[in-house]
N, C-alpha and C. Protein backbone atom coordinates (compact mmCIF):
# COMPACT_ATOMS: atom_id res chain seq x y z
N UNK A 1 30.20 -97.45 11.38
CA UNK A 1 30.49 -96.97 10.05
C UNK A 1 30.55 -98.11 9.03
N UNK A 2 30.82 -99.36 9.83
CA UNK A 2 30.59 -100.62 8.32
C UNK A 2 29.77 -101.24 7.56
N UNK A 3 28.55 -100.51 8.60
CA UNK A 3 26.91 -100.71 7.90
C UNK A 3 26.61 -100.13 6.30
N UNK A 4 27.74 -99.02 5.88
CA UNK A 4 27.51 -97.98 5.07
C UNK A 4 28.91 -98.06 3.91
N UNK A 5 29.75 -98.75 4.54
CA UNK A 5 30.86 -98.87 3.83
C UNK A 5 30.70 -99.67 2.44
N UNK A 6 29.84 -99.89 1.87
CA UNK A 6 29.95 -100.30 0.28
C UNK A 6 29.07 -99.37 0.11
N UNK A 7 28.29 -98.21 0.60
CA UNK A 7 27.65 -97.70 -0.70
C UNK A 7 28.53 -96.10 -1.09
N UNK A 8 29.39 -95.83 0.23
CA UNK A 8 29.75 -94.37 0.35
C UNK A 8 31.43 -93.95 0.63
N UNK A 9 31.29 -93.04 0.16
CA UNK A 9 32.83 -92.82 -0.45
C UNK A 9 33.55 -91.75 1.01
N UNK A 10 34.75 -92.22 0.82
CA UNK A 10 35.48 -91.58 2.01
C UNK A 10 36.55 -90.63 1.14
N UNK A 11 36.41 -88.94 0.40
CA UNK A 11 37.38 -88.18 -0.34
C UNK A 11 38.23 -88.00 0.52
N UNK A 12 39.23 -87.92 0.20
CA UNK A 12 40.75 -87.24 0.93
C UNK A 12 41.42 -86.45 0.11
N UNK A 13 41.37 -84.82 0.29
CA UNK A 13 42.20 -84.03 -0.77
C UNK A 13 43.34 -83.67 0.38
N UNK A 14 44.63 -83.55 -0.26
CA UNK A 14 45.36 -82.81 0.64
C UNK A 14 46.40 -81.92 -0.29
N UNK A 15 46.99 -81.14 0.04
CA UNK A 15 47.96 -80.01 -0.49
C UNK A 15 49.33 -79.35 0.40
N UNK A 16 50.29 -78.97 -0.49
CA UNK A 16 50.69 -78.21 0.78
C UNK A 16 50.14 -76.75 1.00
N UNK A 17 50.13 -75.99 1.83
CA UNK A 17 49.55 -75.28 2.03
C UNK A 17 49.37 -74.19 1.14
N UNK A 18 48.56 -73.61 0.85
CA UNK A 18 48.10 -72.63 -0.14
C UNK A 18 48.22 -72.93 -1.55
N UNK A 19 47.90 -74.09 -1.59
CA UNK A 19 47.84 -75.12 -3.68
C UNK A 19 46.37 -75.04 -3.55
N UNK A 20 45.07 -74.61 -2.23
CA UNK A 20 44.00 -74.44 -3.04
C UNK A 20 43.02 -75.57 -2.46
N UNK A 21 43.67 -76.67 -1.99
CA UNK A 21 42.86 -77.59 -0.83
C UNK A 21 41.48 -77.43 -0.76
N UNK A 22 41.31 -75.97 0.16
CA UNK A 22 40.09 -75.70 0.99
C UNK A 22 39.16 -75.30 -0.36
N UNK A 23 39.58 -74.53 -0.90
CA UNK A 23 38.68 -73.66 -2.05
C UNK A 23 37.86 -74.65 -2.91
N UNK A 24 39.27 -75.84 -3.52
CA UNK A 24 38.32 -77.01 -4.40
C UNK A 24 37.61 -77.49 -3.38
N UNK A 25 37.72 -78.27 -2.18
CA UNK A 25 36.59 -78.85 -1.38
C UNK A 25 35.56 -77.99 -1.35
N UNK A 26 35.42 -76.89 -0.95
CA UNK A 26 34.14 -76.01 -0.82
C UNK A 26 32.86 -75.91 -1.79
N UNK A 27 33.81 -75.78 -3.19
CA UNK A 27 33.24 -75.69 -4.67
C UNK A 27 32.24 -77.36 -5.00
N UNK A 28 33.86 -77.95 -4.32
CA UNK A 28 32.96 -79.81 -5.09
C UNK A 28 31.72 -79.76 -3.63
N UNK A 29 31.68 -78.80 -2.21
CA UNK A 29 30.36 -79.40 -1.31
C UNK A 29 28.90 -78.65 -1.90
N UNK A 30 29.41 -77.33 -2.73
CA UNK A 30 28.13 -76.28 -3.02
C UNK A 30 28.18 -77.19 -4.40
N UNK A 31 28.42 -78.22 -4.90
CA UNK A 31 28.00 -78.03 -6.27
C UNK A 31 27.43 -79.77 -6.31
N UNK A 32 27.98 -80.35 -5.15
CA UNK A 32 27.07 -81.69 -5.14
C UNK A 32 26.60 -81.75 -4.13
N UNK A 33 25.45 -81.96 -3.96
CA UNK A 33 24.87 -82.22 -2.60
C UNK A 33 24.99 -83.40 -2.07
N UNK A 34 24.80 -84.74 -2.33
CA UNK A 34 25.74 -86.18 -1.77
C UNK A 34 27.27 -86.23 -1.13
N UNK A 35 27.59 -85.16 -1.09
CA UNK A 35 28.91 -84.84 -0.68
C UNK A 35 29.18 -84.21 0.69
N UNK A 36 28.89 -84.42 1.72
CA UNK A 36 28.92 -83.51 3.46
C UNK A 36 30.66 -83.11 3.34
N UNK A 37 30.78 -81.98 4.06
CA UNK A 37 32.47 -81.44 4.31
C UNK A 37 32.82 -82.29 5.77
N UNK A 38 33.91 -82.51 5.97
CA UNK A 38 34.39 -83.18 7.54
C UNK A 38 34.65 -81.95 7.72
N UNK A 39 34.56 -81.64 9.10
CA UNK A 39 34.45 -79.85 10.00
C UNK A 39 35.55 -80.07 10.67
N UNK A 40 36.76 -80.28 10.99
CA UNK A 40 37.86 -80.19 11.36
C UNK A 40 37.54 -79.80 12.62
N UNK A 41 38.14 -80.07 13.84
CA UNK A 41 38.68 -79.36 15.45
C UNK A 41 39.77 -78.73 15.29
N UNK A 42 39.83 -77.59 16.00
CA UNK A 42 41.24 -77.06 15.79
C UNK A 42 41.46 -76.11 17.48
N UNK A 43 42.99 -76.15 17.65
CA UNK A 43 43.52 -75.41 18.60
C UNK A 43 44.04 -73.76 17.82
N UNK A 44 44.21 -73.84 16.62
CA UNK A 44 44.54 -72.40 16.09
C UNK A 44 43.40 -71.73 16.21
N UNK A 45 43.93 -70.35 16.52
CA UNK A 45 42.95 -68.98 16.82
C UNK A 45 42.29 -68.90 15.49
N UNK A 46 40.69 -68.75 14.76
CA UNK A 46 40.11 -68.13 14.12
C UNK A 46 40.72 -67.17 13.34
N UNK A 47 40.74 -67.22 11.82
CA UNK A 47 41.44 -66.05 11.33
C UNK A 47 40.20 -64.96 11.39
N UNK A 48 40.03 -63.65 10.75
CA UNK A 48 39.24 -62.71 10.65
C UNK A 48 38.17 -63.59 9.41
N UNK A 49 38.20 -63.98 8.42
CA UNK A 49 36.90 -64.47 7.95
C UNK A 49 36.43 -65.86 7.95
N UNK A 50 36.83 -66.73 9.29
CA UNK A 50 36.42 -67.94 9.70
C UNK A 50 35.57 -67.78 10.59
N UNK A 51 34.23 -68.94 10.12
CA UNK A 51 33.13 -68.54 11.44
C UNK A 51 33.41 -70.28 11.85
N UNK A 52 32.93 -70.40 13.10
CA UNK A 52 33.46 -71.17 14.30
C UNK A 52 32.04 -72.44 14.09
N UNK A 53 32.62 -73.59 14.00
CA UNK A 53 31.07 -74.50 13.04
C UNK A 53 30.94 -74.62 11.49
N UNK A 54 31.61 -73.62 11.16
CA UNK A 54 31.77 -73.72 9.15
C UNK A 54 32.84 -73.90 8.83
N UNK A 55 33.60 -73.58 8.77
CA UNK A 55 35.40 -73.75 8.42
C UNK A 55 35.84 -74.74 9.45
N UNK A 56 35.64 -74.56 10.92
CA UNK A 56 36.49 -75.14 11.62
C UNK A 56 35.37 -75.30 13.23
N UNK A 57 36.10 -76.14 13.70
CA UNK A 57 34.99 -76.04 15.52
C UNK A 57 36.63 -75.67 15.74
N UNK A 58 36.63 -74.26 16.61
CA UNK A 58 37.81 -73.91 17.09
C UNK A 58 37.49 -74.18 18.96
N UNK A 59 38.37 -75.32 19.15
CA UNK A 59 38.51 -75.29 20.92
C UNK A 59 39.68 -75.37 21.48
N UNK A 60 39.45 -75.72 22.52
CA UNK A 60 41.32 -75.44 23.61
C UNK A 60 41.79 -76.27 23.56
N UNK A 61 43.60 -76.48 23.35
CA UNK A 61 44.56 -77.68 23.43
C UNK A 61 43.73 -78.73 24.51
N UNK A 62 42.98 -78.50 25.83
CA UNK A 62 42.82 -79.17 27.05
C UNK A 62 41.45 -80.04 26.35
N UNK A 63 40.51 -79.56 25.69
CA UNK A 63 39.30 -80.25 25.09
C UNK A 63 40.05 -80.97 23.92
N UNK A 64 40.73 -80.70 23.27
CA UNK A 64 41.27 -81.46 21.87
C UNK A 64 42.08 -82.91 22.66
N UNK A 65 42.94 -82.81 23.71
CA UNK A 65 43.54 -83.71 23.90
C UNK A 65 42.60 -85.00 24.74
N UNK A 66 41.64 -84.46 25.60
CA UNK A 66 40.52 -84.93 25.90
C UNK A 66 40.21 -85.83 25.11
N UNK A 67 39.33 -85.56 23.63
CA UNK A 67 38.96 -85.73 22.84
C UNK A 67 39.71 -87.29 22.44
N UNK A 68 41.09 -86.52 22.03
CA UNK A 68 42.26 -87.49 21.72
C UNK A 68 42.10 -89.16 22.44
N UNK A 69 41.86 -88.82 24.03
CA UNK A 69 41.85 -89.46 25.05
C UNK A 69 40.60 -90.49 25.14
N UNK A 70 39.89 -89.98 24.52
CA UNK A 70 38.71 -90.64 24.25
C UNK A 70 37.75 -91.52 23.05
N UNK A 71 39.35 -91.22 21.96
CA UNK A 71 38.84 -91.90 20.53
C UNK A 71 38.03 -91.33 19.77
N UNK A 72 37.52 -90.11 19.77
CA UNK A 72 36.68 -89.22 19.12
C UNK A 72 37.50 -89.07 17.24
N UNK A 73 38.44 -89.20 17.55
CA UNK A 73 38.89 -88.62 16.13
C UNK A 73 39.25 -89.65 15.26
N UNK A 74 38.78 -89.78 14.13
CA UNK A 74 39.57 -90.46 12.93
C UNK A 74 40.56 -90.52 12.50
N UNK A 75 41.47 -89.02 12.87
CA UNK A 75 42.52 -88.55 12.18
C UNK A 75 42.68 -87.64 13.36
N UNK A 76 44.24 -87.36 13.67
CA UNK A 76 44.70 -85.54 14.82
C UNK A 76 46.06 -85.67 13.82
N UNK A 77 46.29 -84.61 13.46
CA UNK A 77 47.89 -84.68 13.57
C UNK A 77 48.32 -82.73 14.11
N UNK A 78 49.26 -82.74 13.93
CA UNK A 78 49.74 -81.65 15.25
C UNK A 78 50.85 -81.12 13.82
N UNK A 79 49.62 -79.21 13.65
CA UNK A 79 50.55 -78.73 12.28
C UNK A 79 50.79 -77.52 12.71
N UNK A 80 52.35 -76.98 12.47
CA UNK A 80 52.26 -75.19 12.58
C UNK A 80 52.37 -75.00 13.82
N UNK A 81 52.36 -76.13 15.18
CA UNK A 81 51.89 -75.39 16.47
C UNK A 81 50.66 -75.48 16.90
N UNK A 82 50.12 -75.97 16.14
CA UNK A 82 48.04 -76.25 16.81
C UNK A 82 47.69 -77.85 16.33
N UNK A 83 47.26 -78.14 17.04
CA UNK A 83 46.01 -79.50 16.62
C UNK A 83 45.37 -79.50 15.55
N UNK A 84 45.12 -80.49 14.49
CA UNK A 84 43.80 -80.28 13.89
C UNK A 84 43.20 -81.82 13.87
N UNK A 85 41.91 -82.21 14.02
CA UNK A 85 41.43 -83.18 13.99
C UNK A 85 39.71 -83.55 13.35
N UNK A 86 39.99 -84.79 12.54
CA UNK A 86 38.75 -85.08 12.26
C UNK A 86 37.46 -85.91 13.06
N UNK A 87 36.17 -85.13 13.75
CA UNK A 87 35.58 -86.01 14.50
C UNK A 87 34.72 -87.16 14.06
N UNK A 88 35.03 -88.60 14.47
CA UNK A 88 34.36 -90.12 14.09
C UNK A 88 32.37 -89.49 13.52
N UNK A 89 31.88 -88.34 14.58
CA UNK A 89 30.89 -88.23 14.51
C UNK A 89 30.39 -87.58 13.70
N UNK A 90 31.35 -86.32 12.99
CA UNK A 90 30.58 -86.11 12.13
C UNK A 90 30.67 -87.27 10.70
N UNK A 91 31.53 -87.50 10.33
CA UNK A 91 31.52 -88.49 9.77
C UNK A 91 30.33 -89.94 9.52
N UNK A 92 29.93 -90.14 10.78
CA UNK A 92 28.97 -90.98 10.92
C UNK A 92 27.99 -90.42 10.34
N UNK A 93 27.40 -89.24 10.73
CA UNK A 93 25.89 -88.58 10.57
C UNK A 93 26.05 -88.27 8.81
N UNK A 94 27.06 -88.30 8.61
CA UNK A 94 27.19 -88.21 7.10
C UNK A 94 26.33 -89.08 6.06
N UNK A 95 27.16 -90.28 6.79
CA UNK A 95 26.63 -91.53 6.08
C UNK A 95 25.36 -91.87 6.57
N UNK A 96 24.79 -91.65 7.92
CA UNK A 96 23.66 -92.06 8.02
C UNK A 96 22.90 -91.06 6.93
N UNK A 97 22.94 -90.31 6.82
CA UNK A 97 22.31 -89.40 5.69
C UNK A 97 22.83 -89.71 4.07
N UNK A 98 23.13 -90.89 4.36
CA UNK A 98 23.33 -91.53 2.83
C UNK A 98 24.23 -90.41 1.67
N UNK A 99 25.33 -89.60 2.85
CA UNK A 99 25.88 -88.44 1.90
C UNK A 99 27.77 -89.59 1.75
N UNK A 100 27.85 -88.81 0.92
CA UNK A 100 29.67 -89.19 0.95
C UNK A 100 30.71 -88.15 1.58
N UNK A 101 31.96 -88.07 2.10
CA UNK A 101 32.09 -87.32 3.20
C UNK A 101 34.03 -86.67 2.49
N UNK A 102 33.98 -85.08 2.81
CA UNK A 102 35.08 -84.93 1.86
C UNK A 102 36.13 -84.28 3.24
N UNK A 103 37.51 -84.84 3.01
CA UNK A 103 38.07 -84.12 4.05
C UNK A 103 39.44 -83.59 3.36
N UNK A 104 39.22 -82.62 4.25
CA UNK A 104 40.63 -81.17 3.57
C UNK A 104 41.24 -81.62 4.82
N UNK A 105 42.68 -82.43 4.66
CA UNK A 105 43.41 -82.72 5.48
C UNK A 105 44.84 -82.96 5.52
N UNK A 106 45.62 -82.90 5.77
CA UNK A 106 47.19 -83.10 5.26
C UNK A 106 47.44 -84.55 5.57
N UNK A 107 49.02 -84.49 5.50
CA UNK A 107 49.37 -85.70 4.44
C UNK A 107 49.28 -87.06 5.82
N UNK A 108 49.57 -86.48 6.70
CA UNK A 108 49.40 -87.11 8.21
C UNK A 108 48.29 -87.49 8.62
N UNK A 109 47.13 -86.61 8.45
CA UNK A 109 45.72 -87.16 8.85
C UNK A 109 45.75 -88.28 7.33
N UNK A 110 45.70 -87.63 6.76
CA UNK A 110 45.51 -88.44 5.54
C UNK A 110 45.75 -90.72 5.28
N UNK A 111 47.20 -90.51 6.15
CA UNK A 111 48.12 -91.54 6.00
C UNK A 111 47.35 -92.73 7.37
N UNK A 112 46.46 -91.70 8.51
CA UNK A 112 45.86 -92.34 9.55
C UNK A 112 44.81 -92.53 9.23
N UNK A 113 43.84 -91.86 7.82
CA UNK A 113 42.50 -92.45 7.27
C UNK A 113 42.74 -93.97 6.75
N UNK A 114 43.54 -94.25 6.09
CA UNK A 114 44.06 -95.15 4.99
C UNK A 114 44.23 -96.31 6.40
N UNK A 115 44.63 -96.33 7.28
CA UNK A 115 44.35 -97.28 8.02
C UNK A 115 43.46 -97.90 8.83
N UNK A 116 42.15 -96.86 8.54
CA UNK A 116 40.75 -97.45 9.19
C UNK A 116 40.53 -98.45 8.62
N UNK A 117 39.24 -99.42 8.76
CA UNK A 117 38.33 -100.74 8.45
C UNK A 117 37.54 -100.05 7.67
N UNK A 118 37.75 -99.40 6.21
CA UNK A 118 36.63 -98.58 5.41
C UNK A 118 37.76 -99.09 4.07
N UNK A 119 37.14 -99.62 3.19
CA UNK A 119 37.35 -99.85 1.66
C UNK A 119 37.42 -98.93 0.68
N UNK A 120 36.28 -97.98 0.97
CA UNK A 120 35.83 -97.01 0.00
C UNK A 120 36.51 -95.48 0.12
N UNK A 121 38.31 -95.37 0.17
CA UNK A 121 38.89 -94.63 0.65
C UNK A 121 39.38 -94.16 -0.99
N UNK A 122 39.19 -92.70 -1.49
CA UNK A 122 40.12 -92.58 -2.28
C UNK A 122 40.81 -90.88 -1.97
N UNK A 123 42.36 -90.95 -2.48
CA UNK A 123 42.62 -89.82 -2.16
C UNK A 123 43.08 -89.47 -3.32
N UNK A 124 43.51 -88.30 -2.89
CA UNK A 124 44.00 -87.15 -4.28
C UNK A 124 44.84 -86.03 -3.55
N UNK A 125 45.90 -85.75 -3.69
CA UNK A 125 46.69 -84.56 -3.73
C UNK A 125 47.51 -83.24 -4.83
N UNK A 126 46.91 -82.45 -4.61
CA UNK A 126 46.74 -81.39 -5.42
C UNK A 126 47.97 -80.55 -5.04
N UNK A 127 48.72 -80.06 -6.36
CA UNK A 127 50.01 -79.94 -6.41
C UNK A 127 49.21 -78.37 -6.87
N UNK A 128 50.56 -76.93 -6.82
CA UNK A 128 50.52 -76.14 -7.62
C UNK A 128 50.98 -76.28 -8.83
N UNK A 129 51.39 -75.51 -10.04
CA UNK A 129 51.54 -75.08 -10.66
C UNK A 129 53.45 -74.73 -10.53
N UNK A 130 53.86 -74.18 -9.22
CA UNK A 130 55.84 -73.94 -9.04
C UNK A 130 55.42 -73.68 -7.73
N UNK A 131 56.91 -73.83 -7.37
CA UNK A 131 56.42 -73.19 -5.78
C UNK A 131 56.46 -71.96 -5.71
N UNK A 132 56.77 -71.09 -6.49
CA UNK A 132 56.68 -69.53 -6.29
C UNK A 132 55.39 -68.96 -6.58
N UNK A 133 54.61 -69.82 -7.32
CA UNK A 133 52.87 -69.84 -6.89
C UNK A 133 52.57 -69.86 -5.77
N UNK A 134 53.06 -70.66 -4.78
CA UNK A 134 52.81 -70.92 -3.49
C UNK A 134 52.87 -69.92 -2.62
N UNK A 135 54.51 -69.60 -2.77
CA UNK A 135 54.48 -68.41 -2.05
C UNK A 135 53.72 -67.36 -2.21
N UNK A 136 53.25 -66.72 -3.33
CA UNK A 136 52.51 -65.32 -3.64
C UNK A 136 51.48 -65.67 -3.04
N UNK A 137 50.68 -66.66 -3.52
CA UNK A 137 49.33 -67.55 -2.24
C UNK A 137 49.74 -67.18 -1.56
N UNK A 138 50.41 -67.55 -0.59
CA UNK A 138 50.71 -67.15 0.96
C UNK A 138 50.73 -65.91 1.33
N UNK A 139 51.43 -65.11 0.23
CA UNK A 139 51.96 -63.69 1.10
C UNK A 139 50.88 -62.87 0.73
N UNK A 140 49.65 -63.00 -0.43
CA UNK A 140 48.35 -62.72 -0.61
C UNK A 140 47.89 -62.99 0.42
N UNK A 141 47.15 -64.37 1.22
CA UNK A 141 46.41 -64.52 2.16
C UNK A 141 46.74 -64.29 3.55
N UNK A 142 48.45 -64.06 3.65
CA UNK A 142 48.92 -63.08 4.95
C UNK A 142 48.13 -61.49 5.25
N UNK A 143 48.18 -61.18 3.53
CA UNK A 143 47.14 -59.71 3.72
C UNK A 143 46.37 -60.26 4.25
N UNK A 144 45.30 -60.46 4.06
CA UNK A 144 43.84 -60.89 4.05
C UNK A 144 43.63 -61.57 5.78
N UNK A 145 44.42 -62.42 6.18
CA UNK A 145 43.79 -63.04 7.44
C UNK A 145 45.01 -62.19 8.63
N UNK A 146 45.70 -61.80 8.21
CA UNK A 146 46.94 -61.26 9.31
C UNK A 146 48.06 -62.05 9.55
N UNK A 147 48.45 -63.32 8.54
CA UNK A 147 49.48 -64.25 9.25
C UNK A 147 51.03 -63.02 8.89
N UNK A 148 52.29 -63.20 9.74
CA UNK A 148 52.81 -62.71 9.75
C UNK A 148 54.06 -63.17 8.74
N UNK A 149 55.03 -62.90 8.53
CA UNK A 149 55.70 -63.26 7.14
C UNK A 149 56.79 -64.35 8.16
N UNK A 150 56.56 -64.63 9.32
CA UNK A 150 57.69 -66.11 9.90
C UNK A 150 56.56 -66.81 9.65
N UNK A 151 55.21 -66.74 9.50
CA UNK A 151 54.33 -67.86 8.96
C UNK A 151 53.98 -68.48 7.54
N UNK A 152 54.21 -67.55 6.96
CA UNK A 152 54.97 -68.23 5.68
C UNK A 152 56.25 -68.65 5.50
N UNK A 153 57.00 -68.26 6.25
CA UNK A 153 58.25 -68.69 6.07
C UNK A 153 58.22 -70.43 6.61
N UNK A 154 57.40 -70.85 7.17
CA UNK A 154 57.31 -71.81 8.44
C UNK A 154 56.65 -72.53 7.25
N UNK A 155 55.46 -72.10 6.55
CA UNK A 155 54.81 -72.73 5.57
C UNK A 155 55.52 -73.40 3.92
N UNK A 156 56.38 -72.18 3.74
CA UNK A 156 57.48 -72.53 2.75
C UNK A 156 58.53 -73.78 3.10
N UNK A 157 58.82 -74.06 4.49
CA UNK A 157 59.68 -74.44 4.92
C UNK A 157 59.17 -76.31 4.76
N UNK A 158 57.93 -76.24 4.59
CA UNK A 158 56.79 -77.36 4.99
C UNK A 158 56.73 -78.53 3.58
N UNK A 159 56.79 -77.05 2.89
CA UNK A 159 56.39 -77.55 1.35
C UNK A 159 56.72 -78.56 1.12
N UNK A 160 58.06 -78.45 0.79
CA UNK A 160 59.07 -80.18 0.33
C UNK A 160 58.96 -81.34 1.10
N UNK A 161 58.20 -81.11 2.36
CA UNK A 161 58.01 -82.23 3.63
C UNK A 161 56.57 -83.10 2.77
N UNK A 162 55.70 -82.07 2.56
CA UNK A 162 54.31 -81.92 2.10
C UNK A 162 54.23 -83.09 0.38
N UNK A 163 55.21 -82.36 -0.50
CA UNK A 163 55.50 -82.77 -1.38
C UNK A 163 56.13 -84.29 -2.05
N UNK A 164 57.04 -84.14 -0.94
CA UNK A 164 57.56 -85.48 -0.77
C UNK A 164 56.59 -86.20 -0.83
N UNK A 165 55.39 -86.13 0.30
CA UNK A 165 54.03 -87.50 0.14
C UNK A 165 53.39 -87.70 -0.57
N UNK A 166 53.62 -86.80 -2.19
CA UNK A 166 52.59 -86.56 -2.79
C UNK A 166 51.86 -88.07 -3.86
N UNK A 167 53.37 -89.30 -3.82
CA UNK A 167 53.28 -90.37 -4.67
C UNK A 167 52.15 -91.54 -3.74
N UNK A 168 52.00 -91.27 -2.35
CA UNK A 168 51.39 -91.89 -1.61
C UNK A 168 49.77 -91.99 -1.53
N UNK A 169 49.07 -91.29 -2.38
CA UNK A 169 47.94 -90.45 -2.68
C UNK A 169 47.62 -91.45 -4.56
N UNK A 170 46.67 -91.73 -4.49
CA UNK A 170 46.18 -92.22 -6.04
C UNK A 170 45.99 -91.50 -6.61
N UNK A 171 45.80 -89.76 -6.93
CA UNK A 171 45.67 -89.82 -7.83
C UNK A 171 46.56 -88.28 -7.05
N UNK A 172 47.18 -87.36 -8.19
CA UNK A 172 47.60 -85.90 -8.24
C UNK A 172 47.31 -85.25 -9.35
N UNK A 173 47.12 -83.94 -9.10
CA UNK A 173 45.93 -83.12 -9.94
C UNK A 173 46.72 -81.56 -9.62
N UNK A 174 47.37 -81.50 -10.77
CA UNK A 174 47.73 -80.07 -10.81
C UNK A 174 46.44 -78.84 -10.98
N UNK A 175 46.60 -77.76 -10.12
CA UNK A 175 45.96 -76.70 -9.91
C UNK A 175 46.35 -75.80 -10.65
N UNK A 176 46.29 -75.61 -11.64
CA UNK A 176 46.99 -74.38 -12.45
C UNK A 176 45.39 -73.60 -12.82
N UNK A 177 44.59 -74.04 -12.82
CA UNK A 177 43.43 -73.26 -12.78
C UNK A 177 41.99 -74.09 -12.24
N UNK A 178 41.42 -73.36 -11.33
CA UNK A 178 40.81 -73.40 -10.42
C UNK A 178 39.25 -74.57 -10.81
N UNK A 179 39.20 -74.30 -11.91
CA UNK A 179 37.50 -74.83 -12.52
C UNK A 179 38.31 -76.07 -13.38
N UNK A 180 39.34 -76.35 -13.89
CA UNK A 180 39.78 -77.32 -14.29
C UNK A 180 40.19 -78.67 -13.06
N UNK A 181 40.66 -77.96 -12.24
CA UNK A 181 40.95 -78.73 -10.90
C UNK A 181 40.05 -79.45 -10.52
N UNK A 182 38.54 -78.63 -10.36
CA UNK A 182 37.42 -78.97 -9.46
C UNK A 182 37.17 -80.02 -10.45
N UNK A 183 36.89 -79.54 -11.43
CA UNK A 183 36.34 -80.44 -12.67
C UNK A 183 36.61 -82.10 -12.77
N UNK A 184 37.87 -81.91 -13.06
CA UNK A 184 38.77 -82.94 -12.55
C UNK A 184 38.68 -84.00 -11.30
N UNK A 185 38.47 -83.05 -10.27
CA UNK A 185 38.02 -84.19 -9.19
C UNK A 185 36.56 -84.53 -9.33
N UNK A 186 35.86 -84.47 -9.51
CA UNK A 186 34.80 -84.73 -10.04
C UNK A 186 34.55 -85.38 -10.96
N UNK A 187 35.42 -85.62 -11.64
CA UNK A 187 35.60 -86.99 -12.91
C UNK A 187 35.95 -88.14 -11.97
N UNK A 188 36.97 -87.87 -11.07
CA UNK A 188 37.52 -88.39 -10.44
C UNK A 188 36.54 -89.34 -9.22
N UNK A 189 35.50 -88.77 -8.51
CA UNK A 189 34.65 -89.03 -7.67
C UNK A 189 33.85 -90.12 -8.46
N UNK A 190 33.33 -89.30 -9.35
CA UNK A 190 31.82 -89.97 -10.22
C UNK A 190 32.62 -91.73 -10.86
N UNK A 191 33.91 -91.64 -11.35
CA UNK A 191 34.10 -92.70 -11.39
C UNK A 191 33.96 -94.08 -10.22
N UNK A 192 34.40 -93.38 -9.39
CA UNK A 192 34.57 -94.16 -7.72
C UNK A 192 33.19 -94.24 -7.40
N UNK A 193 32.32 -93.67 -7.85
CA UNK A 193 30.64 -93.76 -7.46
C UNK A 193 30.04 -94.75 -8.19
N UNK A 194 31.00 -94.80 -9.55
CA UNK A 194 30.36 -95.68 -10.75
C UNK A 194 30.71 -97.23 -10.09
N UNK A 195 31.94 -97.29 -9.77
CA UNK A 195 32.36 -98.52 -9.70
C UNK A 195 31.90 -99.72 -8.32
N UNK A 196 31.13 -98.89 -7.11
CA UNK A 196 30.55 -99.01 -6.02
C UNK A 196 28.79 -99.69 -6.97
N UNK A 197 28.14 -98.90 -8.02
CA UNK A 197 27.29 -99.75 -8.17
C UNK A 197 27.17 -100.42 -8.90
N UNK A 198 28.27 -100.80 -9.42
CA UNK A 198 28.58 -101.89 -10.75
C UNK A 198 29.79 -103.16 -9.71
């Protein structure tokens, strides 16, 4: 990966859960193409509109720890009860494709990027708007995927853990509306792109 490390950017967004994370990453991968998503490993079950390779590679605690065992990951940290981890490889194929590489990750994976041999690290954590935004997020997307209301409760419980890290992160970017956010990181990127060829 140090062959590539001055021309390409390593994003790190993180949130606490339901401030919107996944949605801005998705928006900033369909709207720049120099930009590849990191595909996360995960031990949590598939919700109803996650396909397996796009959102997430969903496999078993016994392959994830494997994995672990073997240096595959950039980043694991252990959220909610499941694994999630970023693999070294996709990452690589990123940059060999001369793309820049964006990862939706919490504050833990996040804190284990920042200690790789890569320069070109910038992060950003994206706050809501109150936390009672948060919650309605949550108890909205409980409809929608089936989480049960001790999983928000578990998620509420997270927040202030989440929050707390938020000064550790260069830059924070309130979400109070969705196209201002994206926008925003994207000022945010293009600068960090500017300053790599100057």
């Amino acid at each position: 990966m140090k062959e590539f490390s001055k021309k390409n950017l390593i994003i790190v967004i993180s949130s606490p859960s339901g401030a919107g994370k996944t949605t801005v990453c998705n928006k900033i991968v369909e709207r720049d193409q120099k930009i590849g998503l990191s595909i996360s490993d995960t031990t949590r079950p598939a919700r109803d509109n996650e396909i397996n390779g796009v959102d997430y590679n969903f496999i078993n605690e016994l392959e994830f720890k494997l994995k672990i065992k073997n240096n595959d990951y950039l980043e694991h940290a252990h959220v909610f009860g499941n694994y999630y981890g970023s693999p070294s490889k996709n990452v690589e194929d990123h940059f060999i494709n001369n793309r820049d590489i964006i990862f939706d990750i919490d504050w833990q994976g996040a804190s284990q990027l920042k200690k790789i041999e890569f320069s070109n690290i910038v992060s950003i954590f994206i706050v809501p708007p109150s936390r009672d935004i948060i919650y309605q997020r949550l108890k909205l997307r409980s409809e929608k995927s089936g989480d049960d209301l001790e999983a928000i409760d578990k998620r509420m419980k997270q927040y202030d853990t989440e929050m707390h890290h938020k000064d550790e992160y260069d830059y924070i970017i309130i979400n109070d509306e969705i196209e201002r956010c994206v926008k925003d990181i994207e000022l945010i990127i293009n600068n960090h792109r500017n300053r790599l060829i100057n």
